[in-house]
N, C-alpha and C. Protein backbone atom coordinates (compact mmCIF):
# COMPACT_ATOMS: atom_id res chain seq x y z
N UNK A 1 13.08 -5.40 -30.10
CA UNK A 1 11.97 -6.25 -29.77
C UNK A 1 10.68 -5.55 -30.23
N UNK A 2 9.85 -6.29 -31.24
CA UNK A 2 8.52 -5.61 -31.45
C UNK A 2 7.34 -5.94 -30.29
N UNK A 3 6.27 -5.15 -30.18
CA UNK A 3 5.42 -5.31 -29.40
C UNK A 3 4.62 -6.50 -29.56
N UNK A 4 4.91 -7.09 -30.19
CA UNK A 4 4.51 -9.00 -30.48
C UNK A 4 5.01 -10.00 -29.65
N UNK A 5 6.62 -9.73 -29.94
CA UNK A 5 7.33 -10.41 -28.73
C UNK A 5 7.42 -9.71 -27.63
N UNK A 6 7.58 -8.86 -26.97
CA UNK A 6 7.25 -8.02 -25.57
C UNK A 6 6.29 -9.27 -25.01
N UNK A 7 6.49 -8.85 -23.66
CA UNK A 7 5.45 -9.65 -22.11
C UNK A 7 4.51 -8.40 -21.82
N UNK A 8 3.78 -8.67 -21.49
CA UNK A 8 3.23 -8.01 -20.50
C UNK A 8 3.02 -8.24 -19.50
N UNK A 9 3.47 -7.09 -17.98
CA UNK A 9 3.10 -7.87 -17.12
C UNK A 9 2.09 -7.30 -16.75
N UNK A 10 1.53 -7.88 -15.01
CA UNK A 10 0.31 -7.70 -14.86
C UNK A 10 0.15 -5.82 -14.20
N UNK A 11 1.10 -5.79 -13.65
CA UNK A 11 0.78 -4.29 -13.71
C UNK A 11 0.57 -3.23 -15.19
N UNK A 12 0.90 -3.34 -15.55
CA UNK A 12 0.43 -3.13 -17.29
C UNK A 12 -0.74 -2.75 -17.54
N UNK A 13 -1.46 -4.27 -17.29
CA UNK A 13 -2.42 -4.59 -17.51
C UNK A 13 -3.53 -3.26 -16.51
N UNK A 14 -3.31 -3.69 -15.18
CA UNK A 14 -3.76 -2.81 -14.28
C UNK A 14 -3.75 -1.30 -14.46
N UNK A 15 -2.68 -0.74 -15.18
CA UNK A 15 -2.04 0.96 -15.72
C UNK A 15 -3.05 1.05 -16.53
N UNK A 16 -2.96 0.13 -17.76
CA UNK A 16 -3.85 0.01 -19.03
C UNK A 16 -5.16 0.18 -18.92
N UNK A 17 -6.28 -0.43 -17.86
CA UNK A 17 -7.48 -0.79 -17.55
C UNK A 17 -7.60 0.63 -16.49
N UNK A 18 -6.82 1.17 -16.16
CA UNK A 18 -7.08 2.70 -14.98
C UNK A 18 -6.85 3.80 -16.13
N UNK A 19 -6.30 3.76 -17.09
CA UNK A 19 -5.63 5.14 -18.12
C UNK A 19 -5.26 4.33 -19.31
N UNK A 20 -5.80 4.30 -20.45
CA UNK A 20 -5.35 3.72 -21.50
C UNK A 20 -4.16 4.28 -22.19
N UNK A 21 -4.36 6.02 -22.09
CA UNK A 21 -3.40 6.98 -22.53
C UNK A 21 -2.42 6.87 -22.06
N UNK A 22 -2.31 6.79 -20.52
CA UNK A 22 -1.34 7.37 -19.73
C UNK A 22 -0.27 5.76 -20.00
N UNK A 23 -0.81 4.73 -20.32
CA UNK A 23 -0.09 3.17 -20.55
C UNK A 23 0.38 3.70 -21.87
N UNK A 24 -0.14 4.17 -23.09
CA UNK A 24 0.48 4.38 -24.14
C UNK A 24 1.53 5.58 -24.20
N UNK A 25 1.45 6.41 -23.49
CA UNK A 25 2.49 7.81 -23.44
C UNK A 25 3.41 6.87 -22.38
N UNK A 26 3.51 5.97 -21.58
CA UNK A 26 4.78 5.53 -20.94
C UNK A 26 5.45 4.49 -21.95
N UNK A 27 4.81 3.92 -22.63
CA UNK A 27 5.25 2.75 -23.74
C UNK A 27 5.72 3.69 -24.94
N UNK A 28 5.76 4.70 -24.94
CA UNK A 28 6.33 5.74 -25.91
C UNK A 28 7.69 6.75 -25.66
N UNK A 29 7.93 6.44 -24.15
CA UNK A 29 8.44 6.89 -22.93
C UNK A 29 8.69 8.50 -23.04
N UNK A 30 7.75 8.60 -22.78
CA UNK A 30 7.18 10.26 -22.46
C UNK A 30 7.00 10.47 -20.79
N UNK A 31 7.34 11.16 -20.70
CA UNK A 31 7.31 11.35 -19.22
C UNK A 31 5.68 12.20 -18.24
N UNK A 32 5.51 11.68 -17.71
CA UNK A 32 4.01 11.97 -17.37
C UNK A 32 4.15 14.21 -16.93
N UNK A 33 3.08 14.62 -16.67
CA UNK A 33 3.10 15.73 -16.50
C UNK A 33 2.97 16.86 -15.41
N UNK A 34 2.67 15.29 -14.68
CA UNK A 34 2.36 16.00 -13.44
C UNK A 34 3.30 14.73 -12.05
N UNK A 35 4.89 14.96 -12.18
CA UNK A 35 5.55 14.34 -11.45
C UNK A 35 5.64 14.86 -10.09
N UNK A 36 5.53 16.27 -10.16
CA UNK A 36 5.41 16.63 -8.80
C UNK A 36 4.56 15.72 -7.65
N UNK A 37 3.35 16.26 -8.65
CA UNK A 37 2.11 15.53 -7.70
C UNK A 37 1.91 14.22 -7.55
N UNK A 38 2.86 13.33 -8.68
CA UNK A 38 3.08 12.16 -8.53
C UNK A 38 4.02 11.53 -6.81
N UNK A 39 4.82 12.28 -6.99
CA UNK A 39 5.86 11.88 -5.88
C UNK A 39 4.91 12.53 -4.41
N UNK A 40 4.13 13.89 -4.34
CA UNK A 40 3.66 14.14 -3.13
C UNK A 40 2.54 12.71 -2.81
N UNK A 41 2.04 12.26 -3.94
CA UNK A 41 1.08 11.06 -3.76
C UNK A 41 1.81 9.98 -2.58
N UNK A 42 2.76 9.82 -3.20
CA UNK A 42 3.38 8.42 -3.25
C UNK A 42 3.80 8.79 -1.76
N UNK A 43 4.16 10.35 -1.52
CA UNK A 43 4.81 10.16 -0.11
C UNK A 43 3.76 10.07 1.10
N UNK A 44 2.40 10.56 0.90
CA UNK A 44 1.39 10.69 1.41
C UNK A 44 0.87 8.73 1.61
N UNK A 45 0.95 8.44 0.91
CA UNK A 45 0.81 6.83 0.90
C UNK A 45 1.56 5.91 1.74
N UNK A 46 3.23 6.56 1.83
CA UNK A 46 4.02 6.15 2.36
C UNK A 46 3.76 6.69 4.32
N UNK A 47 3.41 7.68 4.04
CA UNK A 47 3.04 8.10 5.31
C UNK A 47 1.61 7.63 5.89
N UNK A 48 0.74 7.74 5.26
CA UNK A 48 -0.37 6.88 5.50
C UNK A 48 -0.56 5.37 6.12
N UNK A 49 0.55 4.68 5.29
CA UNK A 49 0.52 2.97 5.55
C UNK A 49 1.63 3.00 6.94
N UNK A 50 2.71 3.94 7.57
CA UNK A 50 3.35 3.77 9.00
C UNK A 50 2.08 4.09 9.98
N UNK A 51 0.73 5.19 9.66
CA UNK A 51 -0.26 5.29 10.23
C UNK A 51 -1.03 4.33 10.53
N UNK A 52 -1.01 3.71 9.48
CA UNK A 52 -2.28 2.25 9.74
C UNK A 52 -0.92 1.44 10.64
N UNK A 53 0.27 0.92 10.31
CA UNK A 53 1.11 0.02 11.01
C UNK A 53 1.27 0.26 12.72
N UNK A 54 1.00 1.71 12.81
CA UNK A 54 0.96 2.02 14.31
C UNK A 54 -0.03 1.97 14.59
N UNK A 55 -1.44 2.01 14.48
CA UNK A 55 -2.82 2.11 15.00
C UNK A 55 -2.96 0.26 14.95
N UNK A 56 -2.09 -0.78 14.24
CA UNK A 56 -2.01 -2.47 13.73
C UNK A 56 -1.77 -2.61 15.33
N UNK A 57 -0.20 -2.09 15.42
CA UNK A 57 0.28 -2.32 16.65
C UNK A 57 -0.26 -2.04 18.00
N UNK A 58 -1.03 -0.97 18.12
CA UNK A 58 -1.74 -0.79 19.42
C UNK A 58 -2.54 -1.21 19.84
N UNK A 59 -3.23 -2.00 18.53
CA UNK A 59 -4.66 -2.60 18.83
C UNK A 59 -3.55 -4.30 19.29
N UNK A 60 -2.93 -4.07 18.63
CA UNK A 60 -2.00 -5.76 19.31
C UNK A 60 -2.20 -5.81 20.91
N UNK A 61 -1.10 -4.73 21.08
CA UNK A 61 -0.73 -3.82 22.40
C UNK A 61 -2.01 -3.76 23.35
N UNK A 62 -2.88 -3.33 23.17
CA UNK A 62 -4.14 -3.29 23.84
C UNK A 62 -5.10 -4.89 24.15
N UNK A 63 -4.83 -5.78 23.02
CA UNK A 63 -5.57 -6.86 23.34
C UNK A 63 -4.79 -7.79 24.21
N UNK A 64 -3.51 -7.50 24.12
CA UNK A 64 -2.18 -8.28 25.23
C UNK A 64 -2.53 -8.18 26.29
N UNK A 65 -2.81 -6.63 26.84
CA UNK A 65 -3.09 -6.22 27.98
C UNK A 65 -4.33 -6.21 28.81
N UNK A 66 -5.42 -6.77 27.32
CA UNK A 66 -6.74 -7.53 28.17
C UNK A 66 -6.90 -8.14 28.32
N UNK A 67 -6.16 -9.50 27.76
CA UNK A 67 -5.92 -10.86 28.03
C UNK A 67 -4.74 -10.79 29.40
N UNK A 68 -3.97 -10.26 29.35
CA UNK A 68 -2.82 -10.34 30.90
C UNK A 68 -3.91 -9.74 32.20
N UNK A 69 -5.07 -8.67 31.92
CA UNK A 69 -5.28 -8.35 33.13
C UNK A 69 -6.86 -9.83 33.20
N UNK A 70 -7.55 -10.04 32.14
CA UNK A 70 -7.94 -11.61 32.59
C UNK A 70 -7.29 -12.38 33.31
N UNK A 71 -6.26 -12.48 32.84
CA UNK A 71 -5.20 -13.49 33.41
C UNK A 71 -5.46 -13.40 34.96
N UNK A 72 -5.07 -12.03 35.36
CA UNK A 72 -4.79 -11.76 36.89
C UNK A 72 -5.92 -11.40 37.43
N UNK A 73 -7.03 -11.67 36.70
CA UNK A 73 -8.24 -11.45 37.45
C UNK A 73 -8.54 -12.51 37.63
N UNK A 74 -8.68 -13.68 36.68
CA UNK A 74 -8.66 -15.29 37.22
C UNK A 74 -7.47 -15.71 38.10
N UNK A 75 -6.24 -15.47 38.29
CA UNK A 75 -5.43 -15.64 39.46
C UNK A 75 -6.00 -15.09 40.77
N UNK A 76 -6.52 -14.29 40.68
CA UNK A 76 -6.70 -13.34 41.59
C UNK A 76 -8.18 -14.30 42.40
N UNK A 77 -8.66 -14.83 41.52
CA UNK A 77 -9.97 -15.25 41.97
C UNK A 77 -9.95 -17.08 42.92
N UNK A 78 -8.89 -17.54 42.20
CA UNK A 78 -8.44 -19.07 43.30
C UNK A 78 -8.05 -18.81 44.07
């Protein structure tokens, strides 16, 4: 397949427009140079986004429990 007929998709596009090089050394399939620090990224990211999902949940957790003690403060009040 020549690069005429090839797709591009939109991440591509996105690689291309952040590193022009780094889109042409993977379309050449060269392997980047710094994989280490690639993968500590990715795990740091991965660990990052269960951080935000638990701080999502507590703020859930917390507004439940100000609406239930409304609740029983208007029960409380008839």
């Amino acid at each position: 397949m020549t690069m005429k007929q090839r797709w591009i998709k939109a991440s591509e596009l996105s690689e291309y427009l952040y590193c022009q090089r780094a889109w042409w050394y993977r379309l050449q399939g060269l392997d980047s140079a710094n994989v280490k620090e690639l993968t500590h990224g990715t795990a740091e990211h991965v660990q990052h986004s269960r951080g935000v999902r638990w701080v999502v949940w507590q703020r859930s957790m917390a507004f439940m429990l100000i609406v239930a003690a409304v609740v029983l403060l208007v029960i409380q009040m008839i």
